[in-house]
Protein backbone atom coordinates (compact mmCIF):
# COMPACT_ATOMS: atom_id res chain seq x y z
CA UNK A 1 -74.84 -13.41 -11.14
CA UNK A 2 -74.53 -10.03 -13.20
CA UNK A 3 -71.40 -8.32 -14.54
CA UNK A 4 -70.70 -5.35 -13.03
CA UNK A 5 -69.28 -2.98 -15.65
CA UNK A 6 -64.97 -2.52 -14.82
CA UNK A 7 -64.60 1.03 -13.45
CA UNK A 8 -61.36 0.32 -12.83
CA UNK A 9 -60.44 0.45 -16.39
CA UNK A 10 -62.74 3.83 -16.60
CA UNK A 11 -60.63 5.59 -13.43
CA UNK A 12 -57.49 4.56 -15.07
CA UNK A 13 -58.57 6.45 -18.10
CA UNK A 14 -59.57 9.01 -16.68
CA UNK A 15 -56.22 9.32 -14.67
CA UNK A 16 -54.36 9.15 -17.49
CA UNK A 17 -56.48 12.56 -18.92
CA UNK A 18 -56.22 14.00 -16.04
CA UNK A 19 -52.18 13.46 -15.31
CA UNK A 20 -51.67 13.92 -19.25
CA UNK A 21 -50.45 17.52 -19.41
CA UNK A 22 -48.02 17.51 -16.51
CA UNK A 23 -46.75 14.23 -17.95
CA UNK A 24 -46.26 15.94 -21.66
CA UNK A 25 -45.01 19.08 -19.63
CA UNK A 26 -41.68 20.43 -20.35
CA UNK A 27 -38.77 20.01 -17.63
CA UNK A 28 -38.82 23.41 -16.07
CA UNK A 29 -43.13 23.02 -15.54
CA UNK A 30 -42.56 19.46 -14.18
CA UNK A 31 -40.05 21.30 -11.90
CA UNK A 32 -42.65 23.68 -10.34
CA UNK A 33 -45.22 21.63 -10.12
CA UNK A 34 -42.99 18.73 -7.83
CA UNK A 35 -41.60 21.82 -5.75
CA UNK A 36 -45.32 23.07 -5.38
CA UNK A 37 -46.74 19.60 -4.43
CA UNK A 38 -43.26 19.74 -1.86
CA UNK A 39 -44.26 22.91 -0.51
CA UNK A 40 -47.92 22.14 -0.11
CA UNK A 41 -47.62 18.70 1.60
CA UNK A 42 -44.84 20.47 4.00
CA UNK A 43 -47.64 22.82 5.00
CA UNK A 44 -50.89 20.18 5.53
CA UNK A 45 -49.70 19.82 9.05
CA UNK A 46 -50.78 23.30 9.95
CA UNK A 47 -53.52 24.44 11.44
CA UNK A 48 -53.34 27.95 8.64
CA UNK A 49 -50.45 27.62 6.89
CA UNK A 50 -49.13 30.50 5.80
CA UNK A 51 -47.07 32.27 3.32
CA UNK A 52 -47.85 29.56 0.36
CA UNK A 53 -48.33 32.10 -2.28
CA UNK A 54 -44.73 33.80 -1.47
CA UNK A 55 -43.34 29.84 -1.35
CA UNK A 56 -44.77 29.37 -4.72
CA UNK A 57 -43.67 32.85 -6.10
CA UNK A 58 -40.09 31.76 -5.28
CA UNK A 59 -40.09 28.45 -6.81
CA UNK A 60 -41.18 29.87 -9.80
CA UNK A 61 -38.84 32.45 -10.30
CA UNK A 62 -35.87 30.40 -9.14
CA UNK A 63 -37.03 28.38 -12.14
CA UNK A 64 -37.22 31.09 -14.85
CA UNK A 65 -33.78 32.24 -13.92
């Protein structure tokens, strides 16, 4: 029987690229980006959602002020 080669270890690298600058964010980014993710998974129910861009607009100023 042959190894197969662990991609598991590969993805988890990867991942770990990938999620890097969010993680190393500062608090105010990591604050957008959770309210963003929020807003967007309260919208996948709908056929068009609408209005994102104004949703994400407001997060992001309520977080620079």
């Amino acid at each position: 029987m042959s190894k197969l080669p662990n991609n598991n270890q590969q993805s988890d690298s990867d991942l770990t690229l990938i999620q890097e600058p969010i993680t190393d964010a500062p608090p105010e980014v990591k604050q957008v980006i959770e309210q963003v993710l929020k807003l967007e998974k309260d919208k996948l129910y709908l056929k068009t959602p609408r209005n994102i861009n104004d949703d994400i607009l407001n997060v992001i100023k309520q977080v620079v002020q």
